[in-house]
N, C-alpha and C. Protein backbone atom coordinates (compact mmCIF):
# COMPACT_ATOMS: atom_id res chain seq x y z
N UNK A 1 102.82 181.97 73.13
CA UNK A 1 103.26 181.09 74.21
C UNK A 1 103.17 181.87 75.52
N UNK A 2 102.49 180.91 77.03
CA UNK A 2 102.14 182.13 77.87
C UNK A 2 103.66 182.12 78.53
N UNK A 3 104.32 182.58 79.63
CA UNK A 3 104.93 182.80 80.36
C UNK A 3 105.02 181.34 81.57
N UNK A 4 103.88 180.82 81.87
CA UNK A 4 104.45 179.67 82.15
C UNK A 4 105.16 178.49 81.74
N UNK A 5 104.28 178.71 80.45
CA UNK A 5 104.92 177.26 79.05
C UNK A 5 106.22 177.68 79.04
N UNK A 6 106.74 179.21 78.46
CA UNK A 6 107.80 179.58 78.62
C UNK A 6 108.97 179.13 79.41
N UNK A 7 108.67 179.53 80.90
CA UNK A 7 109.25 178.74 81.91
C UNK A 7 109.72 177.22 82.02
N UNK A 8 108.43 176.55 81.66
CA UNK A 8 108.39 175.54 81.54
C UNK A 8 109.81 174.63 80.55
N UNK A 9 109.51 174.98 79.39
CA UNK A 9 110.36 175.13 78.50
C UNK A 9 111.67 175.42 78.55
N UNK A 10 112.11 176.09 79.71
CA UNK A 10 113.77 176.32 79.23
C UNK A 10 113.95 175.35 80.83
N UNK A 11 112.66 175.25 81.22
CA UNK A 11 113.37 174.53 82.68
C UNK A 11 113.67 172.82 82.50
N UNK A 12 112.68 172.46 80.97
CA UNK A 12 112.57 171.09 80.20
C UNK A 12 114.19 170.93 80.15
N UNK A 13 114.77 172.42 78.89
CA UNK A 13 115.93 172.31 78.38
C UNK A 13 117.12 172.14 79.47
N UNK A 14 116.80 172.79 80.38
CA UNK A 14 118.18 172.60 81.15
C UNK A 14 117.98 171.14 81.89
N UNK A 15 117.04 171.02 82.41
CA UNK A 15 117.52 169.25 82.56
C UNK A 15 117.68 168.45 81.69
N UNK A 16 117.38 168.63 80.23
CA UNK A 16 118.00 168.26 79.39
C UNK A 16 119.56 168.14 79.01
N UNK A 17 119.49 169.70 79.53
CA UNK A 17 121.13 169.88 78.92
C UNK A 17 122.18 169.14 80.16
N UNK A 18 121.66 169.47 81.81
CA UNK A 18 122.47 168.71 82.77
C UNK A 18 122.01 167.41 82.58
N UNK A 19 120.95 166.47 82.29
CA UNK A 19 121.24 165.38 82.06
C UNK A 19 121.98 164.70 81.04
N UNK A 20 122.56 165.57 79.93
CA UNK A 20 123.60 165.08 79.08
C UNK A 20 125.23 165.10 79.96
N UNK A 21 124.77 166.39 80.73
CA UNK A 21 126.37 166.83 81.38
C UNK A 21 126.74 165.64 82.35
N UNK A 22 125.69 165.02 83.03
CA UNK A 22 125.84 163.74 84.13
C UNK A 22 125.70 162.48 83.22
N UNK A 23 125.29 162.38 82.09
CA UNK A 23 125.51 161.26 81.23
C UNK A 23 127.52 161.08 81.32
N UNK A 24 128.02 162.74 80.61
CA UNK A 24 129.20 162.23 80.11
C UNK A 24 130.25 162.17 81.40
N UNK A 25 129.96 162.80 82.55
CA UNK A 25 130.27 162.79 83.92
C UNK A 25 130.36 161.46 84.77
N UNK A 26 129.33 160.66 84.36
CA UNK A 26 129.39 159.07 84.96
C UNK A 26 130.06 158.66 83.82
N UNK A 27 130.02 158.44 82.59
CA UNK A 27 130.85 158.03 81.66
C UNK A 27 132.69 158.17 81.79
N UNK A 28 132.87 159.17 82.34
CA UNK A 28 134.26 159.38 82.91
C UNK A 28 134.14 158.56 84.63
N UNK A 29 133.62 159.08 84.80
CA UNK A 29 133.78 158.50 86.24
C UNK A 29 133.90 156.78 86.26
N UNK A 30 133.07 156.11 85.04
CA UNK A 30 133.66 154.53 84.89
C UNK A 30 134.75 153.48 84.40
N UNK A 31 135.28 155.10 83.43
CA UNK A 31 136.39 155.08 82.72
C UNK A 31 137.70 155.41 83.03
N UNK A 32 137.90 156.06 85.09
CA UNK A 32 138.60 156.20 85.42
C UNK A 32 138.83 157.48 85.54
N UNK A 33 138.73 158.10 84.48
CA UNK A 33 139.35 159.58 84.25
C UNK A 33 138.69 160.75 85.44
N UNK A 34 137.61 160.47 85.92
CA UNK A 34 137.08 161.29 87.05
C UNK A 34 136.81 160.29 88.37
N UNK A 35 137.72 161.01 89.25
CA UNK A 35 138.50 160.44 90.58
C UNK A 35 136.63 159.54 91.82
N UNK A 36 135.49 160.39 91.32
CA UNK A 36 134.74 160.30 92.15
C UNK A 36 132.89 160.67 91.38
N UNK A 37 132.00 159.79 92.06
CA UNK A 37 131.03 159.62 91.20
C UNK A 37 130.47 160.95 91.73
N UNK A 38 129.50 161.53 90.45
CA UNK A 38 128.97 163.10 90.92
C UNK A 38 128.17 163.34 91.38
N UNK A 39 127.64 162.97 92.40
CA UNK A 39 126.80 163.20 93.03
C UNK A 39 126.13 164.55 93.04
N UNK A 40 126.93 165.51 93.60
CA UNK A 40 125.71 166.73 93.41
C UNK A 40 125.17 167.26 91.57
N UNK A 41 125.83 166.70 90.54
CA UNK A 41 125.12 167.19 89.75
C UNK A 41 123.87 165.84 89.52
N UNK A 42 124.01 164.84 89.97
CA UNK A 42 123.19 163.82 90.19
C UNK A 42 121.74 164.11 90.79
N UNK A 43 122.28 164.64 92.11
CA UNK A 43 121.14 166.08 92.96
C UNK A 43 120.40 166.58 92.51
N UNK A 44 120.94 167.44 91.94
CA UNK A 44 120.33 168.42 90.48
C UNK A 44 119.21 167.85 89.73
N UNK A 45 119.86 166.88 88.83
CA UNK A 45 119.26 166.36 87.92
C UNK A 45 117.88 165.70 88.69
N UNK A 46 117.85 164.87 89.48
CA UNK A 46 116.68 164.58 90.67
C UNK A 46 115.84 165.62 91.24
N UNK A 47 116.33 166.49 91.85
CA UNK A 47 115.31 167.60 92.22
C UNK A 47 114.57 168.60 90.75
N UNK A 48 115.70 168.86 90.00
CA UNK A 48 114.85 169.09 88.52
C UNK A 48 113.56 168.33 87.73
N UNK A 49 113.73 166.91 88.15
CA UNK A 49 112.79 165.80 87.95
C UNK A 49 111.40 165.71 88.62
N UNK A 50 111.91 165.61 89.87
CA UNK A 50 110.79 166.13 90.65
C UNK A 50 109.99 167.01 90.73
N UNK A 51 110.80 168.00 90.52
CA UNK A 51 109.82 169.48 90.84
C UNK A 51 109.32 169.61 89.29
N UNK A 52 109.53 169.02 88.41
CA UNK A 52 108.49 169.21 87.01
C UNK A 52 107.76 168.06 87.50
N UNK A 53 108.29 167.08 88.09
CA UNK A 53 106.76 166.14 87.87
C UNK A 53 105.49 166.85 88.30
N UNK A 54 105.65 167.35 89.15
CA UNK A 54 104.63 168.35 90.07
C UNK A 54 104.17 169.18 89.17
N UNK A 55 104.67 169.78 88.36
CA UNK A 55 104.22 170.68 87.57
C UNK A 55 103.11 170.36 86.54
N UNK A 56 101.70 171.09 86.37
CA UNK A 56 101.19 170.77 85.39
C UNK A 56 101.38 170.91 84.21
N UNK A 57 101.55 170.50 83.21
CA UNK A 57 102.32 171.14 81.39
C UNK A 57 100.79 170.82 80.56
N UNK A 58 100.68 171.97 80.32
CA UNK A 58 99.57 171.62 79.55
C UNK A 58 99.97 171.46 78.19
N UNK A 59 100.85 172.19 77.94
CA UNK A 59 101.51 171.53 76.42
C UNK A 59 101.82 170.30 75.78
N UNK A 60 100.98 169.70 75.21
CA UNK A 60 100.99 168.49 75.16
C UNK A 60 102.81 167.87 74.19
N UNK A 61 103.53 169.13 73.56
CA UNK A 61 104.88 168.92 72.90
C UNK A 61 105.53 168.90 73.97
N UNK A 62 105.50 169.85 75.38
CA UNK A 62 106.39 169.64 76.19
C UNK A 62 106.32 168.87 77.10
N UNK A 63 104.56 168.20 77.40
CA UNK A 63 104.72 167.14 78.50
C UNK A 63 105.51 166.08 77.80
N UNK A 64 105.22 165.58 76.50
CA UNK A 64 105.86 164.17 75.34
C UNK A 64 107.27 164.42 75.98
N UNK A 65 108.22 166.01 75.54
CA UNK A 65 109.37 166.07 75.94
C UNK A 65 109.86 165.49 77.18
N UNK A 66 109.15 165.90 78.21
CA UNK A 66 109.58 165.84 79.13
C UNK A 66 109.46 164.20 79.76
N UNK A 67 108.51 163.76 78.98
CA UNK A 67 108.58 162.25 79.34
C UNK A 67 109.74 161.62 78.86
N UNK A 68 109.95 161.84 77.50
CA UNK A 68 110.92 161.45 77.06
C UNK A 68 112.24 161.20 77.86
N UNK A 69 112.47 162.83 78.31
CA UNK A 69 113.83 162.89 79.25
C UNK A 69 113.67 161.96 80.27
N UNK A 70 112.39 161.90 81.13
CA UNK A 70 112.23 161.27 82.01
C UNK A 70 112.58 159.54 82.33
N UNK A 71 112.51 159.08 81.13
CA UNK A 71 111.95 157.71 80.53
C UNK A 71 114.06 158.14 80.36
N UNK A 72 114.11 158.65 79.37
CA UNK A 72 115.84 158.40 79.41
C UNK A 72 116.81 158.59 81.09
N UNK A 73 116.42 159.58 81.60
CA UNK A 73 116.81 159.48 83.08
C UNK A 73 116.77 158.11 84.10
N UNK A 74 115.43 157.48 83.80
CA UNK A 74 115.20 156.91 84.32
C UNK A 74 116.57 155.72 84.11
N UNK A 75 116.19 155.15 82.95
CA UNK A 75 117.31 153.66 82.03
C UNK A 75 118.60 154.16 82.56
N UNK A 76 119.13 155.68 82.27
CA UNK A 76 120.73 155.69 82.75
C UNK A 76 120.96 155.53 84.04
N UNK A 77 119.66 155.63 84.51
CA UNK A 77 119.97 155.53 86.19
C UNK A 77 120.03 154.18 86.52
N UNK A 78 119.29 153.14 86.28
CA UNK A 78 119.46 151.67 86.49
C UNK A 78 120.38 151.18 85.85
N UNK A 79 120.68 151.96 84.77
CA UNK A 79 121.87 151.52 84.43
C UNK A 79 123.54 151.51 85.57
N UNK A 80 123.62 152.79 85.69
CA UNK A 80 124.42 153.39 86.79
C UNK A 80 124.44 153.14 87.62
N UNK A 81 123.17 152.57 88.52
CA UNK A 81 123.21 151.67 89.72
C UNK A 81 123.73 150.21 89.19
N UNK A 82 123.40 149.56 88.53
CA UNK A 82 123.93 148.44 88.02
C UNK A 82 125.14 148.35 87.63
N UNK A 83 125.92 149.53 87.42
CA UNK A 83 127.46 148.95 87.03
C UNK A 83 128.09 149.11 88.96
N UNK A 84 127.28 150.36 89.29
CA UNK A 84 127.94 150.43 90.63
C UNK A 84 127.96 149.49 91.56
N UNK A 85 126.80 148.81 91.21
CA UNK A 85 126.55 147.45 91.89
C UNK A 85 127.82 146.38 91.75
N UNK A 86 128.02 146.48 90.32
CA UNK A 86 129.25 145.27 90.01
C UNK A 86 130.83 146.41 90.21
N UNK A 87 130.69 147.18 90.52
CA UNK A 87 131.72 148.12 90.79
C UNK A 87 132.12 147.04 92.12
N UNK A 88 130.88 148.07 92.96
CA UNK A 88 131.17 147.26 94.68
C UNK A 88 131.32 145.47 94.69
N UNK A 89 130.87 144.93 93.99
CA UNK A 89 131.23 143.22 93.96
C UNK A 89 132.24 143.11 93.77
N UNK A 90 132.86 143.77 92.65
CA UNK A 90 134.54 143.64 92.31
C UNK A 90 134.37 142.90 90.48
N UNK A 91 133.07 142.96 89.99
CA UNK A 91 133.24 142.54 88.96
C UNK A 91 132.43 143.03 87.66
N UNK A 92 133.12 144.42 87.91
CA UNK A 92 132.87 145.47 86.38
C UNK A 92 134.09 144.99 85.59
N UNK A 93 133.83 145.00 84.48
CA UNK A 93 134.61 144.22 83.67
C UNK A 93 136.13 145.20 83.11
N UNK A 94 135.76 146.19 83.21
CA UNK A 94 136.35 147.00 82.77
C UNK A 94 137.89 147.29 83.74
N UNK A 95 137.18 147.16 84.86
CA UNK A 95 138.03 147.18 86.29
C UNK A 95 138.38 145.82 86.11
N UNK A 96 138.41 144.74 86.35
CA UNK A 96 138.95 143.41 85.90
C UNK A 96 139.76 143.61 85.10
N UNK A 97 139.66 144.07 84.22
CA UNK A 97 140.59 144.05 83.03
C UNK A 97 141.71 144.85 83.18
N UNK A 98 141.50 145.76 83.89
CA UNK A 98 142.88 146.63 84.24
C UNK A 98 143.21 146.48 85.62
N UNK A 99 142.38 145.89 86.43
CA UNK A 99 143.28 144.77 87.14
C UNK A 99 144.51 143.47 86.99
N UNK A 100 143.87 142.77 85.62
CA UNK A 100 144.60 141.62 85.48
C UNK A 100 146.02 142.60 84.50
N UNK A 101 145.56 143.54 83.72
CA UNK A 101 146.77 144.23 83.51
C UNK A 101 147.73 144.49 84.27
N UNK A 102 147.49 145.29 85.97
CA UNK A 102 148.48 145.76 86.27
C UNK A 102 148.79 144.47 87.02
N UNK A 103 148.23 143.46 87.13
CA UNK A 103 148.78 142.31 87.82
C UNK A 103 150.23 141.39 87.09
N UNK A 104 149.52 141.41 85.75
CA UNK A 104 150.61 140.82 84.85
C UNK A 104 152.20 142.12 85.02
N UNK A 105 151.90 142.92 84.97
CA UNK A 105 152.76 143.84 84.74
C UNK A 105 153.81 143.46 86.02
N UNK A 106 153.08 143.79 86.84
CA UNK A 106 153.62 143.18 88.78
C UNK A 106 154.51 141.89 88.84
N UNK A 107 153.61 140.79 87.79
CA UNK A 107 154.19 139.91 88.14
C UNK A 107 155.59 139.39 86.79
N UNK A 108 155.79 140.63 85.89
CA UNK A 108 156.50 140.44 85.05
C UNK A 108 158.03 141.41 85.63
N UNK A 109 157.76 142.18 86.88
CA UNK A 109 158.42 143.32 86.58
C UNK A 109 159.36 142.72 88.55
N UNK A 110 158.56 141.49 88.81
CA UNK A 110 158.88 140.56 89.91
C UNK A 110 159.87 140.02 89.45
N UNK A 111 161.29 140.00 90.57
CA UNK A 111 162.37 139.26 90.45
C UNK A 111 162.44 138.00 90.56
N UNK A 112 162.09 137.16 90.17
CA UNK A 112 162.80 135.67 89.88
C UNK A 112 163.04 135.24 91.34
N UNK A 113 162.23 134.11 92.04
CA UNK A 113 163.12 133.75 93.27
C UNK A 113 164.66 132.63 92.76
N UNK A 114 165.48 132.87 93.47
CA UNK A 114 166.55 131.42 93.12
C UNK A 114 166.41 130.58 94.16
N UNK A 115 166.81 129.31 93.74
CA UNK A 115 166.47 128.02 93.98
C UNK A 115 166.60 127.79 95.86
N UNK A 116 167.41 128.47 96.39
CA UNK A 116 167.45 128.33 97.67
C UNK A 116 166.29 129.10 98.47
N UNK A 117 165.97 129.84 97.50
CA UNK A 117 164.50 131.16 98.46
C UNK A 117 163.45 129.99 98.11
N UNK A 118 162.42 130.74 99.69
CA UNK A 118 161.24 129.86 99.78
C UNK A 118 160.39 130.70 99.21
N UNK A 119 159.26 129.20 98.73
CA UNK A 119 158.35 129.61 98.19
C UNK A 119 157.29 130.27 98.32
N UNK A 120 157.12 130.57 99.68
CA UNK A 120 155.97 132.03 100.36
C UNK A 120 156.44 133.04 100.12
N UNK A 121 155.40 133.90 99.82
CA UNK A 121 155.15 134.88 99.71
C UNK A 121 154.87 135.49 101.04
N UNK A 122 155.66 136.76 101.83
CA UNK A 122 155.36 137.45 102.65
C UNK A 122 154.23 138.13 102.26
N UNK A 123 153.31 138.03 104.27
CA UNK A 123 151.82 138.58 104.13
C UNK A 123 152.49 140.58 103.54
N UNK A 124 151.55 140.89 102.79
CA UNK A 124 151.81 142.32 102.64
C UNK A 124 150.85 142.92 103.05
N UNK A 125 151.33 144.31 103.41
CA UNK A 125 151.01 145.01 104.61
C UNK A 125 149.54 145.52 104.71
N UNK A 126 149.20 146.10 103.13
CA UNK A 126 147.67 145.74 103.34
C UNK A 126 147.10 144.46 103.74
N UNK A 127 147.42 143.67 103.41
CA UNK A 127 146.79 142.62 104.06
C UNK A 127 146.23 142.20 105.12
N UNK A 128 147.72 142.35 105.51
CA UNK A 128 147.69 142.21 107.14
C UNK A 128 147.08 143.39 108.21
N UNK A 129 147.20 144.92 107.71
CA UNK A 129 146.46 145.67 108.15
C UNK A 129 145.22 145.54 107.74
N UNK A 130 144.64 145.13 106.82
CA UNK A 130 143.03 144.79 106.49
C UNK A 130 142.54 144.39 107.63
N UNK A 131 143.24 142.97 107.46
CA UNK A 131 142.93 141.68 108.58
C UNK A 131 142.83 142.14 109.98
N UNK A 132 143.78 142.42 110.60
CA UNK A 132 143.73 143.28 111.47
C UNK A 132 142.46 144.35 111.50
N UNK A 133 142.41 144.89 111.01
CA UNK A 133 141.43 146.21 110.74
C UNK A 133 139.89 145.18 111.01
N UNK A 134 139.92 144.22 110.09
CA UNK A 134 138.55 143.54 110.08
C UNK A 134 138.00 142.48 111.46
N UNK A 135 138.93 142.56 111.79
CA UNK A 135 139.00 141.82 113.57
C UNK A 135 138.72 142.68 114.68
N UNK A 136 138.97 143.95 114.74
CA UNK A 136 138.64 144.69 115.90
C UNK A 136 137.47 145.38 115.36
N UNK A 137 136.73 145.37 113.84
CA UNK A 137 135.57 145.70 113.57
C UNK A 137 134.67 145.04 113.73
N UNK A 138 134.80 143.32 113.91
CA UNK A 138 134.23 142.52 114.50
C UNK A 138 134.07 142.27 115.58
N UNK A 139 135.17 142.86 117.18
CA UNK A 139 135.11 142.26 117.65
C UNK A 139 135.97 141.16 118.45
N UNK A 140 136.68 140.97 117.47
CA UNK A 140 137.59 139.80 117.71
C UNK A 140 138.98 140.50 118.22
N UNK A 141 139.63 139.60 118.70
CA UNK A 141 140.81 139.74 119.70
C UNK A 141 141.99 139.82 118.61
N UNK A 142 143.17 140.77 118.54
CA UNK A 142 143.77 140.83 117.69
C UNK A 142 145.32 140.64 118.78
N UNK A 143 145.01 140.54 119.78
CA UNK A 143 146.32 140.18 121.48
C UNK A 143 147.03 138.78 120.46
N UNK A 144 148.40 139.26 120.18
CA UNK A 144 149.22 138.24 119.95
C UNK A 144 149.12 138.04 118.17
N UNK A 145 148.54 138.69 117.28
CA UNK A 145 148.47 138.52 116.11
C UNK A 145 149.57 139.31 115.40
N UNK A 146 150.74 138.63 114.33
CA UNK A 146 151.87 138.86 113.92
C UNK A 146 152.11 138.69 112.47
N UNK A 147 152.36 139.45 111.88
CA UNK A 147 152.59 139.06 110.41
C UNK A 147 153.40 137.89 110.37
N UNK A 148 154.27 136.88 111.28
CA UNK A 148 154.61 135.74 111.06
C UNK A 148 153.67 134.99 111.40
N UNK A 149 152.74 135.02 112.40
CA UNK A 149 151.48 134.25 112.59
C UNK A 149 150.50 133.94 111.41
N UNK A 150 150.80 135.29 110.88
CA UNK A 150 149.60 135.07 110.05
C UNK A 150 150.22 134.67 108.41
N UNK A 151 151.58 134.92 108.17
CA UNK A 151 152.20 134.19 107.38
C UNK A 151 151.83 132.64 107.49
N UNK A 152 151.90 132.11 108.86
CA UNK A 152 152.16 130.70 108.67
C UNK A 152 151.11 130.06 108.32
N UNK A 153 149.85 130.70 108.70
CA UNK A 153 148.45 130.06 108.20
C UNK A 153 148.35 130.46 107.07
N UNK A 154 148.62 131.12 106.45
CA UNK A 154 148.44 131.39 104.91
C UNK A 154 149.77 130.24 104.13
N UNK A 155 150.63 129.92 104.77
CA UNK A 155 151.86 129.07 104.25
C UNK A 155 150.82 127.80 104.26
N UNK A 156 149.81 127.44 105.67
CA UNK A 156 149.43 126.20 105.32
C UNK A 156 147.97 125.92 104.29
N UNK A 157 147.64 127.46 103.81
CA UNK A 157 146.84 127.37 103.22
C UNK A 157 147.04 127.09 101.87
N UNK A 158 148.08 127.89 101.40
CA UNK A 158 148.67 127.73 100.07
C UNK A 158 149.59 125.79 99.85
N UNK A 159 149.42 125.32 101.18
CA UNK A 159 149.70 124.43 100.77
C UNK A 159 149.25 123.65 100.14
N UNK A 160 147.77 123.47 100.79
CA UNK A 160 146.94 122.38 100.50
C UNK A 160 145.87 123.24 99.13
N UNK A 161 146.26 124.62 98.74
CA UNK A 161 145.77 124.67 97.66
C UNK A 161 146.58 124.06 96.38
N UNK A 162 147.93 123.99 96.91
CA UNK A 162 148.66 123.52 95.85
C UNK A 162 148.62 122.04 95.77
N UNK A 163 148.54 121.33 96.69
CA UNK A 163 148.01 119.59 96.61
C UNK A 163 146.62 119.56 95.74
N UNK A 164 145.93 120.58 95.84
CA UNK A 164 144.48 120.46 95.20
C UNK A 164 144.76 120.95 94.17
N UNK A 165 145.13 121.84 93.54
CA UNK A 165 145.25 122.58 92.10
C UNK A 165 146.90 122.29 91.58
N UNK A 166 147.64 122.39 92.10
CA UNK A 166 148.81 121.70 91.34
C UNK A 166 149.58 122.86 91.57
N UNK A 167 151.07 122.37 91.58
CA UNK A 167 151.90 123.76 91.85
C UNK A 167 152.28 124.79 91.53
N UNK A 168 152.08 124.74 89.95
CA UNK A 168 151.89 125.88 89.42
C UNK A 168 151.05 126.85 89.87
N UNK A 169 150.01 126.44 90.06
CA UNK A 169 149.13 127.38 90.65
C UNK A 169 149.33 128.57 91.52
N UNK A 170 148.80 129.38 91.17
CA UNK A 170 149.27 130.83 92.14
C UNK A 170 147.85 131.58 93.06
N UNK A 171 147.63 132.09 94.13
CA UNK A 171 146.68 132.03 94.69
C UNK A 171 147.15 133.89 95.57
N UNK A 172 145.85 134.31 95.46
CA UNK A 172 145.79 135.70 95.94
C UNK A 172 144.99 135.62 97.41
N UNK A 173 145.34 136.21 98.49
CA UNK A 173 144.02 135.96 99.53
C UNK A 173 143.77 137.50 100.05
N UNK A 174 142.40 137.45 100.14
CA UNK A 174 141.91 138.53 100.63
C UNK A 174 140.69 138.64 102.00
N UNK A 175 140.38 139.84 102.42
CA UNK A 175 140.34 139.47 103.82
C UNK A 175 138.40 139.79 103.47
N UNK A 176 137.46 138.97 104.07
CA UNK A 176 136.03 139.01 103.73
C UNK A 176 135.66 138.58 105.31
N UNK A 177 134.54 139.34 105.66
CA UNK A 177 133.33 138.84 106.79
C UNK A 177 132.40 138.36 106.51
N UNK A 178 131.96 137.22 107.50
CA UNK A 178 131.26 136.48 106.95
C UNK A 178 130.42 136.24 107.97
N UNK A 179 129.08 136.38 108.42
CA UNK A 179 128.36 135.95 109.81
C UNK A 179 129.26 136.61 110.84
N UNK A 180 129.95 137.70 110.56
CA UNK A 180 130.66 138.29 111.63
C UNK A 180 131.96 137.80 112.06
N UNK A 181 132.09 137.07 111.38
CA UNK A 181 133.85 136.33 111.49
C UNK A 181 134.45 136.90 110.25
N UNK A 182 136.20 136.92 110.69
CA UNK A 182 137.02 137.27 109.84
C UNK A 182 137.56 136.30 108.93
N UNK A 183 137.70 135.94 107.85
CA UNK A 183 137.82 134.81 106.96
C UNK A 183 138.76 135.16 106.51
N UNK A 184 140.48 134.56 105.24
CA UNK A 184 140.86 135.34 104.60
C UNK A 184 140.44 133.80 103.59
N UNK A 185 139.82 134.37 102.34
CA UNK A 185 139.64 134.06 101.06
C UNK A 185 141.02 133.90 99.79
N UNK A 186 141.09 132.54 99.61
CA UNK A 186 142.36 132.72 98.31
C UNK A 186 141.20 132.59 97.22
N UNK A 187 142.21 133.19 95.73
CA UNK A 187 141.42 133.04 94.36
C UNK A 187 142.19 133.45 93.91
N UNK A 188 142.74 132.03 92.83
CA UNK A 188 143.40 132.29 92.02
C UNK A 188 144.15 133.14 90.91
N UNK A 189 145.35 133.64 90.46
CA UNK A 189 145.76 134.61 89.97
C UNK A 189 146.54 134.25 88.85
């Protein structure tokens, strides 16, 4: 074996071996357990890719190898863009699901209103700082805007969702741009 194949060969194995290490690295990272996606060993694994593509292999066992990896790099990567994709939408399933967990939990671990308390819900503070936040990123005039202001349009929103869906119904709103306007969005909970 000459000294390049050589080379060649352990440079196959180690992107081998870091593309297993960024397999189980995004695998945590979807599962919660790692705070942030890995980018620089992501890096790695890409510039390792590259700079063999360039490379000629005359070995016809290690070019097969190296396709191989390549061809697997490739799938985890569309894969990985594709959950990140439904990451950023808000609808990885996985995240849903331990959403509606800690929601139930929230809303089990919620005191009971009695019969004289009203039925709104105060805007909470993310909210209202969102909203806020998403108005002077637009643009828009935030002179005179009050968490009772903005209570009351959400009081008349929840109204007429409850004439339309019935009173049981419970409704979440969140703050979305849309053509450059600030919208706040309800959906059901």
């Amino acid at each position: 074996m000459s000294d390049q194949t050589a080379s060649l060969d352990e440079d196959i194995e180690t992107l081998d071996r870091k593309l297993g290490q960024l397999k189980r690295e995004y695998d945590q990272y979807f599962l919660g357990v790692r705070p942030r996606e890995p980018i620089l060993l992501k890096g790695e694994v890409y510039k390792k890719v590259a700079f063999l593509s360039q490379q000629p292999i005359q070995n016809t066992a290690l070019r097969f190898r190296f396709g191989t990896i390549c061809s697997r790099y490739q799938s985890m990567r569309r894969q990985w863009e594709e959950i990140l994709r439904k990451i950023e939408a808000g609808t990885y399933e996985r995240h849903r699901f331990k959403a509606d967990l800690h929601e139930r939990e929230r809303d089990e671990d919620a005191p009971e209103p009695h019969a004289g308390a009203s039925a709104a819900t105060p805007v909470s503070d993310d909210l209202f700082e969102a909203y806020v936040e998403a108005r002077r990123a637009c643009g828009q005039s935030v002179k005179g805007l009050t968490r009772e202001r903005l209570e009351k349009v959400l009081d008349k929103q929840r109204e007429g969702l409850r004439q339309r869906f019935g009173d049981a119904a419970r409704f979440r709103f969140r703050v979305v741009v849309e053509d450059g306007q600030v919208r706040l969005k309800a959906s059901r909970s």
